[in-house]
PDB file of N, CA and C in Angstrom:
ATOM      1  N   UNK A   1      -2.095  77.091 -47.069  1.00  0.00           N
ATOM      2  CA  UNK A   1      -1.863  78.079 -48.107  1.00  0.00           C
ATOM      3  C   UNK A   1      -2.861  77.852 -49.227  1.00  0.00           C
ATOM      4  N   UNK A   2      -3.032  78.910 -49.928  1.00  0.00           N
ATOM      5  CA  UNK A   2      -3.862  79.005 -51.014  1.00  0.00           C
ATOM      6  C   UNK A   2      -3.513  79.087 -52.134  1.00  0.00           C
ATOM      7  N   UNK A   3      -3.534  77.829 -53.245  1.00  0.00           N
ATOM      8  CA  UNK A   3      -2.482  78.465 -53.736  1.00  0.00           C
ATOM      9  C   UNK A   3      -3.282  78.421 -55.804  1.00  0.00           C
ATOM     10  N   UNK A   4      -2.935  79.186 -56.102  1.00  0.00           N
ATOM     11  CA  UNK A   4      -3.324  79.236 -57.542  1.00  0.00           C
ATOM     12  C   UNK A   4      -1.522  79.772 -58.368  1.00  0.00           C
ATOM     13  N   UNK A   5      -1.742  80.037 -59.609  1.00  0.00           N
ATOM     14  CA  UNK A   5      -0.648  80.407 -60.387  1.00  0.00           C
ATOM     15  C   UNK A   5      -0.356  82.138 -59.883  1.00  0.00           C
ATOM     16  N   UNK A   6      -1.870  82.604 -60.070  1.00  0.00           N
ATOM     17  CA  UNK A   6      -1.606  83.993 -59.926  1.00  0.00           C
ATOM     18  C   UNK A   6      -1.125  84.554 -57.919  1.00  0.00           C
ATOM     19  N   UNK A   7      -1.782  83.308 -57.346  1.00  0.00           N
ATOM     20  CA  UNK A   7      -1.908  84.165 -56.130  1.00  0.00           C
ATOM     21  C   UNK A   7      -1.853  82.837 -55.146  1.00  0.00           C
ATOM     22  N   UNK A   8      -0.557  83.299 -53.778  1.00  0.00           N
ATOM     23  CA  UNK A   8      -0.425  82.519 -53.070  1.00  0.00           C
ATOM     24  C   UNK A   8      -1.002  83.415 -51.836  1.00  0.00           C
ATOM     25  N   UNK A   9      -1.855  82.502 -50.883  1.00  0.00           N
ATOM     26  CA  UNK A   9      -1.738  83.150 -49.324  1.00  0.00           C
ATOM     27  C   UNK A   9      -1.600  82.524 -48.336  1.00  0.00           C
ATOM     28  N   UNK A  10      -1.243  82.922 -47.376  1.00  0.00           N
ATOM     29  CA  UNK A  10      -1.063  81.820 -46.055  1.00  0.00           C
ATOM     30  C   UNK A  10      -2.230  82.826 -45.108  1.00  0.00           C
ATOM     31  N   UNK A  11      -2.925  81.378 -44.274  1.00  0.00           N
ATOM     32  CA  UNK A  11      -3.990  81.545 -43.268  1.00  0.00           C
ATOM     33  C   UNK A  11      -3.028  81.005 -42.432  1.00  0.00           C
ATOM     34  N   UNK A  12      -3.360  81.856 -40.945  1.00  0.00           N
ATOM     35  CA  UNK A  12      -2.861  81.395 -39.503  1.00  0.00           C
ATOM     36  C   UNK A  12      -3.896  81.429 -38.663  1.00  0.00           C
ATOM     37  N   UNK A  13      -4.091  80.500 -37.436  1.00  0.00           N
ATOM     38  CA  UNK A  13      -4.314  80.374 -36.071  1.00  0.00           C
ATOM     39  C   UNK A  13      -3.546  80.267 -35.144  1.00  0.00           C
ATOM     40  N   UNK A  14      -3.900  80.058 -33.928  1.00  0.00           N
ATOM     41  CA  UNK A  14      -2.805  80.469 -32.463  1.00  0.00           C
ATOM     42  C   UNK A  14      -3.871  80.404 -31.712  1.00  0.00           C
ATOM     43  N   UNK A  15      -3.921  79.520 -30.595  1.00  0.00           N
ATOM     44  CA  UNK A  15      -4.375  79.643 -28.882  1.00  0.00           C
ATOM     45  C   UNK A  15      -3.445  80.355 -28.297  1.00  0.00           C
ATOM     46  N   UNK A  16      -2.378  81.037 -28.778  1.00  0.00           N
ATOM     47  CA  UNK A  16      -1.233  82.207 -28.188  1.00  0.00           C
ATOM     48  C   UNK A  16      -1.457  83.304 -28.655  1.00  0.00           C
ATOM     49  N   UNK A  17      -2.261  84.447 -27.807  1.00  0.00           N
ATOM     50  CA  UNK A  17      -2.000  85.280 -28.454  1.00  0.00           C
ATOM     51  C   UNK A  17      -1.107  86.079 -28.554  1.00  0.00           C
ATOM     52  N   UNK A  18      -0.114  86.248 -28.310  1.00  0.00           N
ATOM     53  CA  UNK A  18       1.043  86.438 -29.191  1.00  0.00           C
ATOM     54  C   UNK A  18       1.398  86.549 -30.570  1.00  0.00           C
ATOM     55  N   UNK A  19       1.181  84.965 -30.441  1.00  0.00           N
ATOM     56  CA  UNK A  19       1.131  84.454 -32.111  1.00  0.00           C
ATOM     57  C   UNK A  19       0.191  84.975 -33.106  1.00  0.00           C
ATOM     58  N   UNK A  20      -0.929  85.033 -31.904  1.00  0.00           N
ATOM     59  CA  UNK A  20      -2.351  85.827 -33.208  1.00  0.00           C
ATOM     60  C   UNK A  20      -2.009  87.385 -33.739  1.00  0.00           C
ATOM     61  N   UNK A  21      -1.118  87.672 -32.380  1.00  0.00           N
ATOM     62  CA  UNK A  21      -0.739  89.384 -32.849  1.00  0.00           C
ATOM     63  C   UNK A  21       0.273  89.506 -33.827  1.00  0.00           C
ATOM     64  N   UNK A  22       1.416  88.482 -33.702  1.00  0.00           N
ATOM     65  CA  UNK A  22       2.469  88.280 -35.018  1.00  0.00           C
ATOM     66  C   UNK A  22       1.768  88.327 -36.139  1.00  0.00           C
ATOM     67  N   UNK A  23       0.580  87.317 -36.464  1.00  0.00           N
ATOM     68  CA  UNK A  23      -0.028  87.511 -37.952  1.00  0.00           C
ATOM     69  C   UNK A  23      -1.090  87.369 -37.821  1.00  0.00           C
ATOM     70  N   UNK A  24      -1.602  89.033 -37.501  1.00  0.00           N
ATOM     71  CA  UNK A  24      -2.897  89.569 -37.207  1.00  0.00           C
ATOM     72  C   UNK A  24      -3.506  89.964 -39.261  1.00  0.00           C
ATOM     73  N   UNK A  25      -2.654  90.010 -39.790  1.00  0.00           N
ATOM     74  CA  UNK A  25      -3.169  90.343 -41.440  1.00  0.00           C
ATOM     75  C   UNK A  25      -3.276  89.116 -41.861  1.00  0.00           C
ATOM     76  N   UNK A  26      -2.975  87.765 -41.198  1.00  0.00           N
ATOM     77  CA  UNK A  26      -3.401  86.520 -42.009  1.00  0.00           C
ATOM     78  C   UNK A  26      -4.726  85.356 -40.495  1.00  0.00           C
ATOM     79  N   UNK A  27      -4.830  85.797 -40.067  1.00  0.00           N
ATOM     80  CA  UNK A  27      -5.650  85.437 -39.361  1.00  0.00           C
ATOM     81  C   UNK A  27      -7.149  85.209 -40.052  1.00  0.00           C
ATOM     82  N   UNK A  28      -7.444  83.591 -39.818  1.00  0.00           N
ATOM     83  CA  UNK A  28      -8.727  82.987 -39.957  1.00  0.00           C
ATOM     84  C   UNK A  28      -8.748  81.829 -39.091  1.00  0.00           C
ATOM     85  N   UNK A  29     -10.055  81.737 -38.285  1.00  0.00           N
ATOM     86  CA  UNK A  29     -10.432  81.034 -37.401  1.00  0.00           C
ATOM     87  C   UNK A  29     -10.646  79.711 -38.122  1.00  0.00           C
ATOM     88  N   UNK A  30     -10.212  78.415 -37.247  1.00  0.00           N
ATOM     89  CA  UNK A  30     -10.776  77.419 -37.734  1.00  0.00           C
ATOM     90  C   UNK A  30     -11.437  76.929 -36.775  1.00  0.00           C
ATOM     91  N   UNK A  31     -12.176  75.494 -37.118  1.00  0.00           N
ATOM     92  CA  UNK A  31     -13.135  74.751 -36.261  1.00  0.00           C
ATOM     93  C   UNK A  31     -12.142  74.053 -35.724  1.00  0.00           C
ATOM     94  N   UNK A  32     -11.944  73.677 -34.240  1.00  0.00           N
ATOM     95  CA  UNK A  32     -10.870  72.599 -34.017  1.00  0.00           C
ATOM     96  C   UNK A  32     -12.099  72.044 -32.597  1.00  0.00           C
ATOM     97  N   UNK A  33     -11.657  70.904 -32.863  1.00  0.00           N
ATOM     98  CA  UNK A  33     -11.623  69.593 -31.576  1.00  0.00           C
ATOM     99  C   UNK A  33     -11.082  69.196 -31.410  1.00  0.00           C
ATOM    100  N   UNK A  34     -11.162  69.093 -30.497  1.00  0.00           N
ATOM    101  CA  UNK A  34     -10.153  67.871 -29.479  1.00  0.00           C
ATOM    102  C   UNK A  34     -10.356  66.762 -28.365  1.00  0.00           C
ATOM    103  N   UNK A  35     -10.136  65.691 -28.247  1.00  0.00           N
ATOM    104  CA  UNK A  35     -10.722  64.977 -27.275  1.00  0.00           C
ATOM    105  C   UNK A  35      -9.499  63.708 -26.574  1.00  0.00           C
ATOM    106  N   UNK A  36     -10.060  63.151 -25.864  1.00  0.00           N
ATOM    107  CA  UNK A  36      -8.493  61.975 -25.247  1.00  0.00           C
ATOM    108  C   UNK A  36      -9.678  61.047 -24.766  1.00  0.00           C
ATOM    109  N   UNK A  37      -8.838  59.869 -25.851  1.00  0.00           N
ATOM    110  CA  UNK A  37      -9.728  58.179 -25.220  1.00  0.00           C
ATOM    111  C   UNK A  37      -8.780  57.555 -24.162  1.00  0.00           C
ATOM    112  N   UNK A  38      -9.153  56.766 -23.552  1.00  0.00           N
ATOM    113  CA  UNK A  38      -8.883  55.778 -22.529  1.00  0.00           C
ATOM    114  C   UNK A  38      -8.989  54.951 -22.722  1.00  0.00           C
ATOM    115  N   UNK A  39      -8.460  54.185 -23.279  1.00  0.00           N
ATOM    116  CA  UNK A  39      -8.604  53.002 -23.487  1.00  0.00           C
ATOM    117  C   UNK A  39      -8.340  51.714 -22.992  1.00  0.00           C
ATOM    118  N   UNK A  40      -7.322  51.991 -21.703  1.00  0.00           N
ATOM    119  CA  UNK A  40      -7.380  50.548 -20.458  1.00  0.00           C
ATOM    120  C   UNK A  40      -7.888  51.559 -19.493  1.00  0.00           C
ATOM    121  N   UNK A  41      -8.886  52.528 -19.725  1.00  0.00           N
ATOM    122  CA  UNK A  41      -9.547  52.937 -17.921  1.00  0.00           C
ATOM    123  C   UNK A  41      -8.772  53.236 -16.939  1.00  0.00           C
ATOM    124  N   UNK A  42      -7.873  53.620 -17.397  1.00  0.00           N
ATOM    125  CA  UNK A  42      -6.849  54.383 -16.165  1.00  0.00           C
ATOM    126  C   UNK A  42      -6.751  55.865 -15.884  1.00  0.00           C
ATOM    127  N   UNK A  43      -7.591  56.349 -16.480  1.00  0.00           N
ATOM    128  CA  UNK A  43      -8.013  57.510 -16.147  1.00  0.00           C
ATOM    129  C   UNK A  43      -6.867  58.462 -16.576  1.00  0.00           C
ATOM    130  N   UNK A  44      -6.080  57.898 -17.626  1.00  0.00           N
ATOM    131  CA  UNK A  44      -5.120  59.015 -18.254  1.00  0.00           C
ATOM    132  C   UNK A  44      -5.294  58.598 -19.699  1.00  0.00           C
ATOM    133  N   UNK A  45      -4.831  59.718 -20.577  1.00  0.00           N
ATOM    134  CA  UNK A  45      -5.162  59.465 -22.102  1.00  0.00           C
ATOM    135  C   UNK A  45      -4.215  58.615 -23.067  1.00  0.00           C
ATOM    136  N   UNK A  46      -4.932  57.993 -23.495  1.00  0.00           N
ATOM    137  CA  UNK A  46      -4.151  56.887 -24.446  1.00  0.00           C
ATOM    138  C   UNK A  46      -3.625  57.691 -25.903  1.00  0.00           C
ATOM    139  N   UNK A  47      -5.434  58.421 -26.126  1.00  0.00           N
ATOM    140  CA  UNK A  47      -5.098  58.812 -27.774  1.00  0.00           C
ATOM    141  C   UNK A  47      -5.742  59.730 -27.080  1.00  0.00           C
ATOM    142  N   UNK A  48      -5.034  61.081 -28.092  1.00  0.00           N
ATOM    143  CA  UNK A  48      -5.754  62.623 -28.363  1.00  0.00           C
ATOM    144  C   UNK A  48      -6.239  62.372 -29.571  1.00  0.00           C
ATOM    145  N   UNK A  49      -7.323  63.234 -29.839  1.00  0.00           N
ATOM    146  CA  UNK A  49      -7.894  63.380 -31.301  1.00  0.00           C
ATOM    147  C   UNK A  49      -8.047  64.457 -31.083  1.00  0.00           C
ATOM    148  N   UNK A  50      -7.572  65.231 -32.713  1.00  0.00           N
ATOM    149  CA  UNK A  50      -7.490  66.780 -33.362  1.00  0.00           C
ATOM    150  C   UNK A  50      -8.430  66.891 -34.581  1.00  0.00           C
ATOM    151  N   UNK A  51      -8.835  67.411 -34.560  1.00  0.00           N
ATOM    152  CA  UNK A  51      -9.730  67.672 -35.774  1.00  0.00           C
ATOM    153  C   UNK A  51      -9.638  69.159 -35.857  1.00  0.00           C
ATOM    154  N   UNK A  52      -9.533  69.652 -37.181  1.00  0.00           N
ATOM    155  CA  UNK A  52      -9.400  71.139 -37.973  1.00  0.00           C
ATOM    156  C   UNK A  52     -10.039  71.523 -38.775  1.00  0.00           C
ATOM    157  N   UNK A  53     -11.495  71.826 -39.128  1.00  0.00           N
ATOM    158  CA  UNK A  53     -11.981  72.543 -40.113  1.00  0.00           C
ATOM    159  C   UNK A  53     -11.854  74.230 -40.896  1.00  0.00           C
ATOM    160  N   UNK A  54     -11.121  74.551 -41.228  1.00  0.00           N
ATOM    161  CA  UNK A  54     -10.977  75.783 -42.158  1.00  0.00           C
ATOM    162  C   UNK A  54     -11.964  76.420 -43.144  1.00  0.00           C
ATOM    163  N   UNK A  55     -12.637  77.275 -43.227  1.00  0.00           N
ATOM    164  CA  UNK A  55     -13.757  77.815 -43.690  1.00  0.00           C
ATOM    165  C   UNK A  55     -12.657  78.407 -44.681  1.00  0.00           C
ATOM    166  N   UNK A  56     -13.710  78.022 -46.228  1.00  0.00           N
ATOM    167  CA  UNK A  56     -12.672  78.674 -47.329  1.00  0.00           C
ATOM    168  C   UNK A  56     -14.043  79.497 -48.541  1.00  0.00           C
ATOM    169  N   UNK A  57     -14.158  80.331 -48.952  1.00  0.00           N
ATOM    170  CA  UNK A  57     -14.480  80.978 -49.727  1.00  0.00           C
ATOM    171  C   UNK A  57     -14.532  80.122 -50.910  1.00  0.00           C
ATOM    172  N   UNK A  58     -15.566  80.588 -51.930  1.00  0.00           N
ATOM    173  CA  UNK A  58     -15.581  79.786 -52.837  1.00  0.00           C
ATOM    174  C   UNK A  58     -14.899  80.267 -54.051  1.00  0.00           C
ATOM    175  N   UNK A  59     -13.836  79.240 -54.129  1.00  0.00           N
ATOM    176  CA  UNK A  59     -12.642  79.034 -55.351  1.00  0.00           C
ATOM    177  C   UNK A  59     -11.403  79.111 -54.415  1.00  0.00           C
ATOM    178  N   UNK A  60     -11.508  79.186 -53.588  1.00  0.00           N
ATOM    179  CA  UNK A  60     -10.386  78.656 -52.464  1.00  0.00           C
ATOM    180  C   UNK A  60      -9.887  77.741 -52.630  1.00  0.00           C
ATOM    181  N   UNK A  61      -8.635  77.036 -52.926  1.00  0.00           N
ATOM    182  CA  UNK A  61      -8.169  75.883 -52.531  1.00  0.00           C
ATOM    183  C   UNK A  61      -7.210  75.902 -51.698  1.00  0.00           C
ATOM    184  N   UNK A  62      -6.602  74.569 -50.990  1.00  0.00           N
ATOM    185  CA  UNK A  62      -5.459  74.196 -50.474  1.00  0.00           C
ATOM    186  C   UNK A  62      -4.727  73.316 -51.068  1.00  0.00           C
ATOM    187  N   UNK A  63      -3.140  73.994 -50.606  1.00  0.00           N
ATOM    188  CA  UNK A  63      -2.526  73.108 -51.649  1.00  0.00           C
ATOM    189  C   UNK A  63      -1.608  72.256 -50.401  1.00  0.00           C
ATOM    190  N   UNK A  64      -1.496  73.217 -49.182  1.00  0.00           N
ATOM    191  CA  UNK A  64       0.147  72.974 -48.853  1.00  0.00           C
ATOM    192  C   UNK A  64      -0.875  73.713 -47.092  1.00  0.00           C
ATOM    193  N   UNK A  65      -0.554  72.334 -46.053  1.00  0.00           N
ATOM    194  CA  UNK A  65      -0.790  72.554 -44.670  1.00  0.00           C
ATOM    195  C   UNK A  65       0.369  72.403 -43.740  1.00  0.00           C
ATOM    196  N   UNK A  66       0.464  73.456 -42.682  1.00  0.00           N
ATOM    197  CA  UNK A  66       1.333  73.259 -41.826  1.00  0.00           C
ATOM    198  C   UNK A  66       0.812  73.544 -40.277  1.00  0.00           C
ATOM    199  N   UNK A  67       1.327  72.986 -39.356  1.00  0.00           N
ATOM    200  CA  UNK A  67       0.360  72.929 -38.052  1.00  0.00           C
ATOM    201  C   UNK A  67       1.288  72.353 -36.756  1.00  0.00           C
ATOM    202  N   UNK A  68       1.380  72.848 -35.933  1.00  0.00           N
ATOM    203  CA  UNK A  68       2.573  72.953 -34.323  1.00  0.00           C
ATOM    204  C   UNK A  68       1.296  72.891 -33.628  1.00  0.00           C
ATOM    205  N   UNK A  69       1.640  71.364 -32.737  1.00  0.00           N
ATOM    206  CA  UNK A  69       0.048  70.737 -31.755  1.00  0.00           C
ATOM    207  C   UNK A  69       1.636  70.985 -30.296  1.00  0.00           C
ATOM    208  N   UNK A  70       1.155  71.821 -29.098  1.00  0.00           N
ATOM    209  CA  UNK A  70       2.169  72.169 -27.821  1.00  0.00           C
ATOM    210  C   UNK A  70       1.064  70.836 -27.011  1.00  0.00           C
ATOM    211  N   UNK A  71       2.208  70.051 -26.265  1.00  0.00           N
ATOM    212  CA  UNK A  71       1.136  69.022 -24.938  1.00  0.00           C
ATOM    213  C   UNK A  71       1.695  69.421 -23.931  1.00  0.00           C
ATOM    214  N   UNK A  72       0.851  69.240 -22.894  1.00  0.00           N
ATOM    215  CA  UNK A  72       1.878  69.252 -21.597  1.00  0.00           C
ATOM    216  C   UNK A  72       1.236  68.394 -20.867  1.00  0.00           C
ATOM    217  N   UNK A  73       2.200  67.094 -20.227  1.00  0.00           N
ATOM    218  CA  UNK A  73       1.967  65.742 -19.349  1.00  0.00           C
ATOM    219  C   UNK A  73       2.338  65.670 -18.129  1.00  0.00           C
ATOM    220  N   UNK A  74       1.677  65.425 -17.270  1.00  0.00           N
ATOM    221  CA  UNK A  74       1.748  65.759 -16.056  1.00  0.00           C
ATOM    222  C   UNK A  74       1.416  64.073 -15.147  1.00  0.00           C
ATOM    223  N   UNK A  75       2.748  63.540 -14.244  1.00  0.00           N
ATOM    224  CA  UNK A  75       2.021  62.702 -13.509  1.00  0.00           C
ATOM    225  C   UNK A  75       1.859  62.866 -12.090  1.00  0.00           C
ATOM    226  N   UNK A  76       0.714  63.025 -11.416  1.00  0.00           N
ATOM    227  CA  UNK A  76       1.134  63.468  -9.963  1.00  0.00           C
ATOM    228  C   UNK A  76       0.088  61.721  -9.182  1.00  0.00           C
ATOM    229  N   UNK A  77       1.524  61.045  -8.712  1.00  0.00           N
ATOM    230  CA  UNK A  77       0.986  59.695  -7.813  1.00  0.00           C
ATOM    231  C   UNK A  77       2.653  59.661  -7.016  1.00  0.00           C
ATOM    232  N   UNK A  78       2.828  58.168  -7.354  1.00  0.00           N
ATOM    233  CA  UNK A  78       3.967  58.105  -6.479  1.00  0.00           C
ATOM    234  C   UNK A  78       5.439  58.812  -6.954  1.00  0.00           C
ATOM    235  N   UNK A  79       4.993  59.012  -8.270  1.00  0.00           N
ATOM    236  CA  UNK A  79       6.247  59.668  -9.235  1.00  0.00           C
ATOM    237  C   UNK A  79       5.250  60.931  -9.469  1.00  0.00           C
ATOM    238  N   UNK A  80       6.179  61.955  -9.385  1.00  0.00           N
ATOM    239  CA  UNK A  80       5.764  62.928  -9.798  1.00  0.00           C
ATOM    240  C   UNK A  80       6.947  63.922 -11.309  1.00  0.00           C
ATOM    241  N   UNK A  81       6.292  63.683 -12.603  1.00  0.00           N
ATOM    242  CA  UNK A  81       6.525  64.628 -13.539  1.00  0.00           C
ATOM    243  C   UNK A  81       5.941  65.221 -14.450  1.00  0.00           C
ATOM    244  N   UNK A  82       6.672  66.150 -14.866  1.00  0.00           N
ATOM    245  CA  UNK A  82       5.804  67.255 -15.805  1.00  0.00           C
ATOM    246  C   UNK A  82       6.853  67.359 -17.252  1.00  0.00           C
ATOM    247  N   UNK A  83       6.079  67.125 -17.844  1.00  0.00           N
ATOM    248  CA  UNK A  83       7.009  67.346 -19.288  1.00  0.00           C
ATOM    249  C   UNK A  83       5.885  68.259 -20.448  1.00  0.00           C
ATOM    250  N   UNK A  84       6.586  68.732 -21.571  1.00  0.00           N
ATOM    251  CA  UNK A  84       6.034  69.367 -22.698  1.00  0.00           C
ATOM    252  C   UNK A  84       6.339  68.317 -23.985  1.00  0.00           C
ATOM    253  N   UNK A  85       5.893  68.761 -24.636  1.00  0.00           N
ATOM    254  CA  UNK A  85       5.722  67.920 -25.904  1.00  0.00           C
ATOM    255  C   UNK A  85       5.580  69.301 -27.111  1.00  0.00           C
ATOM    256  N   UNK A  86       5.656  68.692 -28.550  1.00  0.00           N
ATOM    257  CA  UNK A  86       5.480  69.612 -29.698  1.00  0.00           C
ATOM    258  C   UNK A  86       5.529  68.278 -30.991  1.00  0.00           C
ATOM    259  N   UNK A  87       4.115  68.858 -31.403  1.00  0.00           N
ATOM    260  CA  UNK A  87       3.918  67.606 -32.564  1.00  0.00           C
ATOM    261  C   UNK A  87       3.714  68.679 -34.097  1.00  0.00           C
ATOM    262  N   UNK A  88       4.528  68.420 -35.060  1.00  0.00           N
ATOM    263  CA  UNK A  88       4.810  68.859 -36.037  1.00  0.00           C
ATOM    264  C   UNK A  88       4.019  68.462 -37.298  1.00  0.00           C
ATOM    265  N   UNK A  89       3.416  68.541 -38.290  1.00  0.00           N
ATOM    266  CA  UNK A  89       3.191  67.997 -39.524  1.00  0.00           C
ATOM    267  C   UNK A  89       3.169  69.172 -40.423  1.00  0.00           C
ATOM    268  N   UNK A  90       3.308  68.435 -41.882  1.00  0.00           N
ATOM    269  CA  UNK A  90       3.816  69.536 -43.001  1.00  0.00           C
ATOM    270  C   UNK A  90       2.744  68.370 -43.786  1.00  0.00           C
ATOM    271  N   UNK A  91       1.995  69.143 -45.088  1.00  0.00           N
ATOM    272  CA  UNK A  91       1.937  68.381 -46.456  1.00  0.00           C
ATOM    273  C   UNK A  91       1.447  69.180 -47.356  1.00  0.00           C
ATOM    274  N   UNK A  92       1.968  68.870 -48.748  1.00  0.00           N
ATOM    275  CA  UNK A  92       1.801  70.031 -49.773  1.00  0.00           C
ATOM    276  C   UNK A  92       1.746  69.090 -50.562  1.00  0.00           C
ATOM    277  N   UNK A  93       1.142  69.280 -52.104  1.00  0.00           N
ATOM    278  CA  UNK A  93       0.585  69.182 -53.006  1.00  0.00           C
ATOM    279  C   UNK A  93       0.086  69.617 -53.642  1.00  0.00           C
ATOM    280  N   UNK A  94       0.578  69.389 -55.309  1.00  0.00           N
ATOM    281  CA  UNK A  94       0.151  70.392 -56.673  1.00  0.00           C
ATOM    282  C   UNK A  94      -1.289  70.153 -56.650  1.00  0.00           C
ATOM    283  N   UNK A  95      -1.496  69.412 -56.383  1.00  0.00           N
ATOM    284  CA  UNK A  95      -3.422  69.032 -56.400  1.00  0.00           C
ATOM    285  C   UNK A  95      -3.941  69.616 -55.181  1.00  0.00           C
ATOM    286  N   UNK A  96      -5.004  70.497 -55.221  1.00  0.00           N
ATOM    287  CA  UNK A  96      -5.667  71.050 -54.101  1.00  0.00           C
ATOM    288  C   UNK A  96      -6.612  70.082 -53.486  1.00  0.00           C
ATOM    289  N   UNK A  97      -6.554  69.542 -52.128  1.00  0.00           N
ATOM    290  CA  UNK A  97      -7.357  68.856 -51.030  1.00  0.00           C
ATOM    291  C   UNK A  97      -8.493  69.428 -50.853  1.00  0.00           C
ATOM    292  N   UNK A  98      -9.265  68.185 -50.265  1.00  0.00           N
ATOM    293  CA  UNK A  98     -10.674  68.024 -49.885  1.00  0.00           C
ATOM    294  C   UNK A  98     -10.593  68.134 -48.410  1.00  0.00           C
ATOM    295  N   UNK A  99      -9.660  67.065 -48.191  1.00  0.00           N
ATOM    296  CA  UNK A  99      -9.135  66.913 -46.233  1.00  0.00           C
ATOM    297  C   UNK A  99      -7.826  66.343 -46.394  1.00  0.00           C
ATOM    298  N   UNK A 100      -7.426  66.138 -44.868  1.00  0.00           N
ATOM    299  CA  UNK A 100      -5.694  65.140 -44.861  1.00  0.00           C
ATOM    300  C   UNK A 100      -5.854  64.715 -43.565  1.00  0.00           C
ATOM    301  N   UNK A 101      -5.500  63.610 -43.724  1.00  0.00           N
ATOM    302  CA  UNK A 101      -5.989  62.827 -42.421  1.00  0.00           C
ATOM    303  C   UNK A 101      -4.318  62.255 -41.971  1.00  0.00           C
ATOM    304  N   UNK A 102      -4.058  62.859 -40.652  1.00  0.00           N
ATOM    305  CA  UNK A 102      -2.767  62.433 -40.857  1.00  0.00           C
ATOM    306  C   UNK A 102      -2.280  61.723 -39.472  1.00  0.00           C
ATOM    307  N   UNK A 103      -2.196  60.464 -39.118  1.00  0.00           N
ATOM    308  CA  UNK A 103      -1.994  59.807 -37.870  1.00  0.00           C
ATOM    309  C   UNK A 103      -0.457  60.293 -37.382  1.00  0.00           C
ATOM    310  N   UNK A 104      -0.407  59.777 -35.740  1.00  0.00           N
ATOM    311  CA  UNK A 104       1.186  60.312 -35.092  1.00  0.00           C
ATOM    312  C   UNK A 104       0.723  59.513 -33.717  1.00  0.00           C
ATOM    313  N   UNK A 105       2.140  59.074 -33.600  1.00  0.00           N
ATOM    314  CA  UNK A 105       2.475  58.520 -32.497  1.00  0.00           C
ATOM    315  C   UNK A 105       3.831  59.265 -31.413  1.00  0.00           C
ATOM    316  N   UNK A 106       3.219  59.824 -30.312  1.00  0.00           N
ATOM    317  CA  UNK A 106       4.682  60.288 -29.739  1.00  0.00           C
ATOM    318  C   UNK A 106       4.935  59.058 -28.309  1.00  0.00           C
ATOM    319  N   UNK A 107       5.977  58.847 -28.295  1.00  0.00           N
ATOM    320  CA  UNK A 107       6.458  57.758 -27.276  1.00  0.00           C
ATOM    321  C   UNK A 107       7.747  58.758 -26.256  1.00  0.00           C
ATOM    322  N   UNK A 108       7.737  58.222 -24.904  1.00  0.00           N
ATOM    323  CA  UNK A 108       8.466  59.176 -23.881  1.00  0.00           C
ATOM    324  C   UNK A 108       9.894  57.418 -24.036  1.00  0.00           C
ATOM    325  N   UNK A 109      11.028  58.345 -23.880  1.00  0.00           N
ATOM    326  CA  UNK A 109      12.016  57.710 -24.240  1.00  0.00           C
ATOM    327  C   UNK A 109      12.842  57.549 -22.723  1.00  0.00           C
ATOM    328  N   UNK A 110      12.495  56.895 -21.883  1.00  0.00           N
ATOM    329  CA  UNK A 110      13.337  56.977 -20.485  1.00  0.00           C
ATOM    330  C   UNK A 110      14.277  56.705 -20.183  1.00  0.00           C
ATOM    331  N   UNK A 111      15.537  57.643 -20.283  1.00  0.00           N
ATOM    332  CA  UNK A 111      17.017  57.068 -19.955  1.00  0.00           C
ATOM    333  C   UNK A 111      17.011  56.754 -18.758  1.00  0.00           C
ATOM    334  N   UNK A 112      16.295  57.159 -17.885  1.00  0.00           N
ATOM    335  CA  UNK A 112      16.522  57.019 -16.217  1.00  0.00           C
ATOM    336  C   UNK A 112      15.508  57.098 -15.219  1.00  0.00           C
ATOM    337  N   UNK A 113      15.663  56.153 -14.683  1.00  0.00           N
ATOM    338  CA  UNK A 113      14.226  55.873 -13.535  1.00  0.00           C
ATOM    339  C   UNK A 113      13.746  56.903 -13.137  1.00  0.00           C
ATOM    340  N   UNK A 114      12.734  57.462 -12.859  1.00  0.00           N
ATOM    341  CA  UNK A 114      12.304  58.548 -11.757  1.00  0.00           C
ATOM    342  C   UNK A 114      12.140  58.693 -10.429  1.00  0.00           C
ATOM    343  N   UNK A 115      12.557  59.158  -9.869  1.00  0.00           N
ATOM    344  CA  UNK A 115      12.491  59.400  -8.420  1.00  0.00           C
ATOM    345  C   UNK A 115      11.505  59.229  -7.395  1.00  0.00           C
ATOM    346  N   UNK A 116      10.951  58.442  -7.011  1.00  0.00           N
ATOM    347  CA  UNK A 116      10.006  58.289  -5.981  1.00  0.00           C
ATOM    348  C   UNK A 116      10.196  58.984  -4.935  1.00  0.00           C
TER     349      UNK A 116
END
């Protein structure tokens, strides 16, 4: 959001378009990356990295970010599953940002063995 005394706005993105058609009057593209390290070489991802750049006009600020990251994990060997994921963050502040760097850890919680 953008936010001054006189004037608030909210910018949206979406890889759904759906979502892009819901708020087609607040739509602005950002820069995003993404990538997945390995880090014991097992050929599945340890860490994702997100990165978001937002192109802002000058006298633009941000005060207040919000952002829904969808995963979907898949193991196909001797166990086979598929799960979704949804990673959330919020942060706002009377002081308008430069960047926000914001770490997350999601962990799979196993009540019960899987089926071989």
């Amino acid at each position: 959001k953008n936010g001054s005394k006189q004037e608030m706005r909210t910018w949206a993105w979406s890889t759904v378009p759906e979502v892009r058609d819901a708020y087609e009057d607040y739509l602005r593209a950002p820069i995003i990356r993404a990538w997945k390290t390995d880090k014991n070489l097992d050929s599945k991802a340890d860490v994702w990295t997100v990165t978001m750049q937002m192109p802002l006009s000058t006298g633009e600020k941000v005060h207040q970010v919000q952002a829904l990251a969808f995963f979907e994990y898949h193991l196909d060997g001797r166990a086979h599953l598929s799960m979704d994921g949804l990673a959330y963050l919020e942060h706002s502040s009377p002081l308008p940002g430069v960047g926000l760097l914001i770490e997350g850890e999601a962990r799979l919680n196993q009540r019960q063995a899987l089926s071989i």
